[in-house]
Protein backbone atom coordinates (compact mmCIF):
# COMPACT_ATOMS: atom_id res chain seq x y z
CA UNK A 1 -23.64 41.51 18.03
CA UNK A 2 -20.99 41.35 14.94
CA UNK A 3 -20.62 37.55 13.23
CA UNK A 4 -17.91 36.47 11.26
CA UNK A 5 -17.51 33.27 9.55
CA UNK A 6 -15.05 30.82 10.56
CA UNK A 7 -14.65 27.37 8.84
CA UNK A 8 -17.91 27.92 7.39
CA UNK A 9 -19.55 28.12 10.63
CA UNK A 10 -21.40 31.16 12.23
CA UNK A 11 -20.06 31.85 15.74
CA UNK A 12 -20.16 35.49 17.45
CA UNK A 13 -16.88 37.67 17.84
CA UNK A 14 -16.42 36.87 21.69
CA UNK A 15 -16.73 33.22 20.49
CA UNK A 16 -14.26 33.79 17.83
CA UNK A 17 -11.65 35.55 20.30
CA UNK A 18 -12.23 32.27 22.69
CA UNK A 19 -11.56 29.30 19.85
CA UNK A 20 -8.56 31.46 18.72
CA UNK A 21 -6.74 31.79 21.71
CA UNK A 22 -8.05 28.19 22.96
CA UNK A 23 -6.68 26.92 19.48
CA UNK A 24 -3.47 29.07 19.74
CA UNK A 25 -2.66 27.73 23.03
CA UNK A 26 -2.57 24.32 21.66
CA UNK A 27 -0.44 24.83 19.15
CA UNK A 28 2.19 27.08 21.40
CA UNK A 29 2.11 25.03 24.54
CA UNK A 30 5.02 22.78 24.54
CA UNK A 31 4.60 18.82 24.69
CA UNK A 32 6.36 16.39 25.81
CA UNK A 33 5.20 12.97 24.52
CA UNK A 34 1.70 12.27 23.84
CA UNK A 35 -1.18 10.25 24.10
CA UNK A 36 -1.11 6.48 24.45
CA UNK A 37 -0.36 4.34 22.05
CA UNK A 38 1.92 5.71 19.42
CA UNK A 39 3.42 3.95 16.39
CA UNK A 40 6.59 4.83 14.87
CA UNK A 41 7.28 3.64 11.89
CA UNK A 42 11.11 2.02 11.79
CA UNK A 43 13.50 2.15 8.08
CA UNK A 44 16.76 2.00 6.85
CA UNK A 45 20.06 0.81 9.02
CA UNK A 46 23.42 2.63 8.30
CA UNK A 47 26.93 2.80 10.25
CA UNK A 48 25.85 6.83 10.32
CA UNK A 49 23.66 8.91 12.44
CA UNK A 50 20.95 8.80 12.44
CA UNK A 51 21.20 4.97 11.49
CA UNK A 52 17.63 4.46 11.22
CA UNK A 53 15.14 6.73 10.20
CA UNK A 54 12.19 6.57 12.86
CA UNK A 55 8.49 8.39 11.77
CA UNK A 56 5.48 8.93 13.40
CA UNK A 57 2.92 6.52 11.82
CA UNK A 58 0.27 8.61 11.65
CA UNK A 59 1.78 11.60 9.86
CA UNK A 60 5.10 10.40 8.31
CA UNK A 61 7.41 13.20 10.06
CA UNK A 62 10.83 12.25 11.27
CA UNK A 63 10.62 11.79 15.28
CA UNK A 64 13.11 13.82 16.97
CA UNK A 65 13.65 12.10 20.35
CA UNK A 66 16.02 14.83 21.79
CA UNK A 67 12.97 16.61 21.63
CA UNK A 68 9.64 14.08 21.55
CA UNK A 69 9.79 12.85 24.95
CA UNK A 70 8.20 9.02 25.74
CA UNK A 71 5.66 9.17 28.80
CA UNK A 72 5.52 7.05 31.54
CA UNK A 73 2.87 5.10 31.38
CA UNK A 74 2.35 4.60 27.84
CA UNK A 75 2.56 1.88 24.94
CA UNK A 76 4.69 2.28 22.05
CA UNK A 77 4.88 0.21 19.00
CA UNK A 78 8.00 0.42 16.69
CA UNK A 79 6.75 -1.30 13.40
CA UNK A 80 9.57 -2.49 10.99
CA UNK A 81 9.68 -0.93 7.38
CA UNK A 82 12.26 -2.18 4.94
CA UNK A 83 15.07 -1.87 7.75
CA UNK A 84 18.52 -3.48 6.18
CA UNK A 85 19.20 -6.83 6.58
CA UNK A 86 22.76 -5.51 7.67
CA UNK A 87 21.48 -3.55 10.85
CA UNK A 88 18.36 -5.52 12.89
CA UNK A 89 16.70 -3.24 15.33
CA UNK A 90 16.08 -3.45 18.94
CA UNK A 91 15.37 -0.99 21.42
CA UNK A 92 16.71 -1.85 25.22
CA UNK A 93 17.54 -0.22 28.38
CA UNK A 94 20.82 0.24 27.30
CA UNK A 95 22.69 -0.44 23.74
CA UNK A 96 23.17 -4.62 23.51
CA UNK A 97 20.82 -4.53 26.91
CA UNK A 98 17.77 -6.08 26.13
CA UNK A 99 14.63 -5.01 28.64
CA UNK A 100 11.33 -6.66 30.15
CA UNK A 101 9.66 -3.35 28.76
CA UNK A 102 10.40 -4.25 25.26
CA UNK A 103 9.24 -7.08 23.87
CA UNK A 104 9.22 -8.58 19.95
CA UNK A 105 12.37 -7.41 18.82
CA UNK A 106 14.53 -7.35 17.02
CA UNK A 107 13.15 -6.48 13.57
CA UNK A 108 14.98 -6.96 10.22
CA UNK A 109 14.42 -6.92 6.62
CA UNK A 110 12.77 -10.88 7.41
CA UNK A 111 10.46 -8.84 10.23
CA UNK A 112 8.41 -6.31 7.89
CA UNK A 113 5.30 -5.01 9.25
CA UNK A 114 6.20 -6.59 12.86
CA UNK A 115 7.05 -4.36 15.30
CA UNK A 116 8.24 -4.29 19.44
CA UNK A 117 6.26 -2.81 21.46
CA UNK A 118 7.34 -0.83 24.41
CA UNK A 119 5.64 -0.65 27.52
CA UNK A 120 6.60 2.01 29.98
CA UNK A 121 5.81 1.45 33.46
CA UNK A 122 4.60 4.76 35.52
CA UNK A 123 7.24 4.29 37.91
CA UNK A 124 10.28 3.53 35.51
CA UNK A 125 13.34 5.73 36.23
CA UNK A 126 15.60 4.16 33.78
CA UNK A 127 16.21 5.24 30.27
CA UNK A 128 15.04 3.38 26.74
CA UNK A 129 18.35 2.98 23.63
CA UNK A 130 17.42 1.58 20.39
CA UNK A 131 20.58 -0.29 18.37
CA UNK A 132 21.83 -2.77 15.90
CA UNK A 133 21.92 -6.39 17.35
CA UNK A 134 25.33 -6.77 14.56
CA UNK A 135 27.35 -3.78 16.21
CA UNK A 136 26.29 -3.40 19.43
């Protein structure tokens, strides 16, 4: 039976065709959300959009929320990072509408390194804002 190597590992061709297309998969199959847990990484605070710049913690890349949806379910953890002392954060069920789901907000350029953590139940059919407390 042919071999090829593969990440310096020996695995057979029918192998090969299996991890590629398993592997493939992954990386086509659209996701909404993820696993549990997630931190995002708040900066910044401006009068334009995007107003804050928001980043996965774990790789650095800017979060697109129109497109990175939050699961039901899950924890979240915003954690503040040099956010102006113009614009505190808070997230909320609505802009200036705090929420039970969200708690240890709002985070300024006094709150670095804390962070509000977001708790979303599996039956919660409302929606999730994040705003300035100063011009909301």
């Amino acid at each position: 039976m042919p071999y090829c190597r593969l990440f310096s590992q020996t695995f057979s061709v029918k192998r090969f065709f299996f991890f590629y297309f398993s592997f493939y998969f992954l990386l086509t199959t659209k996701v909404w959300g993820d696993a549990n847990n997630t931190t995002f990484v708040v900066s910044s605070g401006s009068f334009s959009d995007p107003y804050y710049t928001i980043t996965f913690e774990s790789n650095g890349s800017v979060v697109d929320f129109d497109q990175y949806k939050l699961r039901k379910g899950n924890t979240y953890s915003f954690k503040a990072n040099n956010i102006s002392g113009s614009h505190p954060f808070n997230i909320g069920e609505a802009v200036g509408t705090t929420s039970p789901h969200a708690t240890g907000g709002p985070l300024s350029q006094q709150s670095q390194g804390q962070s509000i953590t977001v708790i979303i139940p599996s039956n919660y059919t409302s929606t999730f804002a994040y705003y300035c407390t100063a011009h909301s």
